[in-house]
Protein backbone atom coordinates (compact mmCIF):
# COMPACT_ATOMS: atom_id res chain seq x y z
CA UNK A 1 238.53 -67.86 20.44
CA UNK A 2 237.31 -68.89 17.01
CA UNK A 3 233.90 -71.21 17.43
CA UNK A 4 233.19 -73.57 14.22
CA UNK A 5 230.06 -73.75 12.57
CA UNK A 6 229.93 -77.16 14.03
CA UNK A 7 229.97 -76.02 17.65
CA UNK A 8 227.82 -73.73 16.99
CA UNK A 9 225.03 -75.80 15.82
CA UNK A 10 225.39 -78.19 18.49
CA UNK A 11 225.38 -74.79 21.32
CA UNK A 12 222.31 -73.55 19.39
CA UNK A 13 220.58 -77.47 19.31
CA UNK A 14 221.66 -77.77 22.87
CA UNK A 15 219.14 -74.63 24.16
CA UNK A 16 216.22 -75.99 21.63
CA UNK A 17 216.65 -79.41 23.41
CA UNK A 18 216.48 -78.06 26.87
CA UNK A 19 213.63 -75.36 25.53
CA UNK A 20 211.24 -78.69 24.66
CA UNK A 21 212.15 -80.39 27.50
CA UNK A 22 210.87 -77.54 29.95
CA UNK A 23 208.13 -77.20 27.78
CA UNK A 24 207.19 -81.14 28.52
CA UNK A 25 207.65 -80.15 31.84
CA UNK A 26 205.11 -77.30 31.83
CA UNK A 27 202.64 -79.19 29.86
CA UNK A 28 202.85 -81.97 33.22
CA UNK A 29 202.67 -79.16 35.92
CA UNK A 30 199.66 -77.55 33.95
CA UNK A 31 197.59 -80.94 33.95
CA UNK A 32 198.58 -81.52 37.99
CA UNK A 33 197.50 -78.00 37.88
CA UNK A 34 194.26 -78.62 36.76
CA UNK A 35 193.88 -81.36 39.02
CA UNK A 36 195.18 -79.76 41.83
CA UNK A 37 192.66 -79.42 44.89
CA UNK A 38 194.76 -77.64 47.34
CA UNK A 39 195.46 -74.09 47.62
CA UNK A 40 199.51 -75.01 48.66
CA UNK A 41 199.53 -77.42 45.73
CA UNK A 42 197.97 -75.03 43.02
CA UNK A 43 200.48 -72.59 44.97
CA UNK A 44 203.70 -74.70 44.41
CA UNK A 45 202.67 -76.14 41.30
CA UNK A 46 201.99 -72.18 39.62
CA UNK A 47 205.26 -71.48 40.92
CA UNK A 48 207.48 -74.02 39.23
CA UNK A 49 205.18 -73.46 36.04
CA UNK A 50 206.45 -69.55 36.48
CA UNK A 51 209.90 -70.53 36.88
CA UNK A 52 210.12 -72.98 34.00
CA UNK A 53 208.94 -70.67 31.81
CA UNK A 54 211.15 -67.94 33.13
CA UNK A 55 214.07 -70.51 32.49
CA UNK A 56 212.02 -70.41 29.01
CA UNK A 57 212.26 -66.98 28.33
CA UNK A 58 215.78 -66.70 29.10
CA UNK A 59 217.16 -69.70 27.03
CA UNK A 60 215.23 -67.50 24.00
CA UNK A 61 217.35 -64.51 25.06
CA UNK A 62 220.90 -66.31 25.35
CA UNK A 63 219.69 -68.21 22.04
CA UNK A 64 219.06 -64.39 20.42
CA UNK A 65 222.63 -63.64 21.71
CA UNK A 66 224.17 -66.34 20.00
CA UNK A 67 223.06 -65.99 16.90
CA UNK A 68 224.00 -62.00 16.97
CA UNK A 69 227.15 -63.37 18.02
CA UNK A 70 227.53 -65.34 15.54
CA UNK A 71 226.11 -63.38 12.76
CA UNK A 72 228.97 -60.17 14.04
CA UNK A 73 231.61 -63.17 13.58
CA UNK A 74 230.39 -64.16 10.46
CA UNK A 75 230.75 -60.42 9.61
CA UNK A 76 233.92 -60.01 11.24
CA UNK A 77 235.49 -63.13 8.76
CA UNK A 78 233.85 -61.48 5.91
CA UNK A 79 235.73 -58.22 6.37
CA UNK A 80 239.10 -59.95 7.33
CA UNK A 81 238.52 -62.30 4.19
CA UNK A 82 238.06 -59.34 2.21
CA UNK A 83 241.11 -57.12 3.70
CA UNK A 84 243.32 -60.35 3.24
CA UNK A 85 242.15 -59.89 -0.86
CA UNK A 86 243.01 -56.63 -0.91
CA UNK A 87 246.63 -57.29 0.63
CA UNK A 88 247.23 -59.92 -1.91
CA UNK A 89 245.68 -58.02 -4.67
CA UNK A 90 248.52 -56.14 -6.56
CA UNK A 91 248.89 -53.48 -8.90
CA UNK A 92 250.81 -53.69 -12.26
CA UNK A 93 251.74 -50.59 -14.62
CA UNK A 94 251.77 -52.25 -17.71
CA UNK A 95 253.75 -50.36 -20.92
CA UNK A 96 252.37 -52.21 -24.15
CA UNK A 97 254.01 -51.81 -27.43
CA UNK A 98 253.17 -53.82 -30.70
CA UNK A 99 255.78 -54.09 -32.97
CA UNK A 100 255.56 -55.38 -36.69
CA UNK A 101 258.25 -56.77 -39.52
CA UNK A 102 257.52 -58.08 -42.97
CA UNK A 103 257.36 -61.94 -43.11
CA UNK A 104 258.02 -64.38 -46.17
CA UNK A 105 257.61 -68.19 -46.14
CA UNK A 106 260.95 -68.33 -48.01
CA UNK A 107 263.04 -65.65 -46.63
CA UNK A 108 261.88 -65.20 -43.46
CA UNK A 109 261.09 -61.68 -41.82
CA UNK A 110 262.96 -58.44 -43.32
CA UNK A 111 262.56 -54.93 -44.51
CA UNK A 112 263.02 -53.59 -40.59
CA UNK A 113 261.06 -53.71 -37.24
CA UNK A 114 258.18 -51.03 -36.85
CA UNK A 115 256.35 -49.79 -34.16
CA UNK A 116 252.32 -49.48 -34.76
CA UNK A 117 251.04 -49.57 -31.05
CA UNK A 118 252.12 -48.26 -27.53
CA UNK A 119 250.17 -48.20 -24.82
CA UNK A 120 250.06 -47.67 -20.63
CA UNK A 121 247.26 -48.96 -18.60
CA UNK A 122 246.81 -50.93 -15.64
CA UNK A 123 245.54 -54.34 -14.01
CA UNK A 124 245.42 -55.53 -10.51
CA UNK A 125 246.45 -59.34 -10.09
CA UNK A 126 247.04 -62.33 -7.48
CA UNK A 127 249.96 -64.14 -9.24
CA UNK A 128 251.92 -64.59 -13.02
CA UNK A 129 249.06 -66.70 -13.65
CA UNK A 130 246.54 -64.71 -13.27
CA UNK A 131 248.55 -61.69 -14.57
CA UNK A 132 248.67 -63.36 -17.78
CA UNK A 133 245.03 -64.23 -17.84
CA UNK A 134 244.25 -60.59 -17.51
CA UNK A 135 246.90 -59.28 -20.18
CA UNK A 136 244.89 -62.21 -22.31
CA UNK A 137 241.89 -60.50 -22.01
CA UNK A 138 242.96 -56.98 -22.54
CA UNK A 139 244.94 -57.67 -25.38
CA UNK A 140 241.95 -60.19 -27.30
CA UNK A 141 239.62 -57.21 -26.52
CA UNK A 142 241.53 -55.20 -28.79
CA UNK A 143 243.16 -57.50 -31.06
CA UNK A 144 242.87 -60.29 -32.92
CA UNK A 145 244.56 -62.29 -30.24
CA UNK A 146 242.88 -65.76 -29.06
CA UNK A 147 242.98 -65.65 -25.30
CA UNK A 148 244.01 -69.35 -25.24
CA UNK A 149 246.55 -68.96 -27.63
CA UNK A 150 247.96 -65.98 -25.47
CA UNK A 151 248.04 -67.91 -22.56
CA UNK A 152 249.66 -70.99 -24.00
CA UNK A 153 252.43 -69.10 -26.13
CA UNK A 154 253.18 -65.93 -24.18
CA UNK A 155 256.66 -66.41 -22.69
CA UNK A 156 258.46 -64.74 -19.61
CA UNK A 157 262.15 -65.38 -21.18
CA UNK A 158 263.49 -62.37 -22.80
CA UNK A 159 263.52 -59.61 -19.56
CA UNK A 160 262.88 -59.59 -16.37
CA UNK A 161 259.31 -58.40 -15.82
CA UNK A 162 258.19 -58.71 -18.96
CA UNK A 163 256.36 -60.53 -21.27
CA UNK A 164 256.18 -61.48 -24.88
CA UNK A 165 253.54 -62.84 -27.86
CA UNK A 166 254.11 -62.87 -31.13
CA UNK A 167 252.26 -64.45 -34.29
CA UNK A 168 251.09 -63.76 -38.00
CA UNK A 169 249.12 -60.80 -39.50
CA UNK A 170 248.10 -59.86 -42.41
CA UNK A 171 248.02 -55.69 -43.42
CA UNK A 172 245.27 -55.71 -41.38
CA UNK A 173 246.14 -57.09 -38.41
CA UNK A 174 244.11 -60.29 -38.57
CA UNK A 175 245.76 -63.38 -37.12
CA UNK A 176 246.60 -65.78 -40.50
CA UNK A 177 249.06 -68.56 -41.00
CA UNK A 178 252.41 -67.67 -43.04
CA UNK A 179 252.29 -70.58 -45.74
CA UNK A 180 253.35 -71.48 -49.30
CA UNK A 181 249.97 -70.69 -50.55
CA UNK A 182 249.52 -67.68 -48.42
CA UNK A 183 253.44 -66.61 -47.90
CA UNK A 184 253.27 -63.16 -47.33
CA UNK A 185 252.44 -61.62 -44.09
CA UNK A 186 253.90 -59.63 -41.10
CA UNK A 187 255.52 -61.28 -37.74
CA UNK A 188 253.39 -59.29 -35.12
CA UNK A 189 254.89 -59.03 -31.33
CA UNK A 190 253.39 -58.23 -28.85
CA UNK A 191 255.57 -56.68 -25.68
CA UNK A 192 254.48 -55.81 -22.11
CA UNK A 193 256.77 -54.01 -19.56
CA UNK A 194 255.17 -54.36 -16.25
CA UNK A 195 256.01 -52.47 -13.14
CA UNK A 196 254.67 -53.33 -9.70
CA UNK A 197 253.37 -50.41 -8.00
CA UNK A 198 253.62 -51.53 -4.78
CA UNK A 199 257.16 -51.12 -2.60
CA UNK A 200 257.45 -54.79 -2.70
CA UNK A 201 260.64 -57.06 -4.43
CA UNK A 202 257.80 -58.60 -7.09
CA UNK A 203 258.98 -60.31 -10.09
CA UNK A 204 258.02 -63.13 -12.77
């Protein structure tokens, strides 16, 4: 039985209530106490002093208890919180290859596609989303790749499981914009075959 942080401050508030209230009821029985003439009345009157705070002592114990229970549930949550993050947490071999053409503003791309990067590494991930947030990041790291751009442009169209970016470079590799003042350049793209390691029927 799961108990909500509401309950429990109102179990927790309940034994603090009752905890004052035999305290006001000590403080009376101490001051009739005092007063008291009688041996049978100082007799009686020690004895429910003794028991209230016995009933004292013990609502401090079961209040202890409580919040150990509470603080192993707490735990408990934590843990299952943190197992359910690791079930949803998956792994993806990623093969990376950059491949480059010439580019004119005229003609368009020619002279033949070349490879000039491949690469295997891998990422764990929730979801496409956050798949392509983390290929972002690798690939900017490395590149000069905008993460936002990456994210906005990167399409899932081509294959199955993989993805694709492409844009303008110079020689160098820096990002530019093919124009008719600058209209030479190279059409950069940017492939990732991704392979779920885990025996489960993933795809984007």
């Amino acid at each position: 039985m799961t108990i909500t942080k509401q309950e429990r401050e109102i179990a927790l508030k309940d034994i603090k209530t009752i905890v004052a209230i035999t305290n006001d009821k000590i403080e009376v029985a101490t001051r009739h106490l005092n007063e008291a003439t009688s041996q049978d009345d100082i007799k009686i009157i020690s004895s429910m002093i003794a028991n209230y705070e016995n009933q004292i002592k013990e609502l401090q114990e079961r209040e202890a208890e409580l919040l150990e229970l509470f603080k192993t549930a707490d735990q408990i949550e934590v843990l299952k919180k943190e197992e359910e993050t690791k079930m949803t947490n998956l792994i993806a071999k990623v093969l990376f290859i950059k491949e480059v053409e010439q580019d004119n503003y005229e003609i368009g791309c020619h002279g033949g596609i070349s490879t000039i990067h491949d690469e295997s590494f891998t990422l764990e991930f929730t979801d496409k989303e956050h798949l392509i947030a983390q290929l972002a990041e690798w690939t900017a790291s490395r590149f000069d790749v905008s993460t936002e751009n990456f994210i906005e442009h990167t399409e899932n169209e081509c294959d199955n499981n993989r993805f694709d970016y492409a844009q303008a470079e110079d020689a160098d590799g820096n990002h530019i914009a093919i124009t008719p003042e600058n209209p030479d350049g190279y059409y950069a793209m940017y492939f990732y075959h991704i392979e779920v390691s885990q025996k489960v029927n993933y795809s984007f």
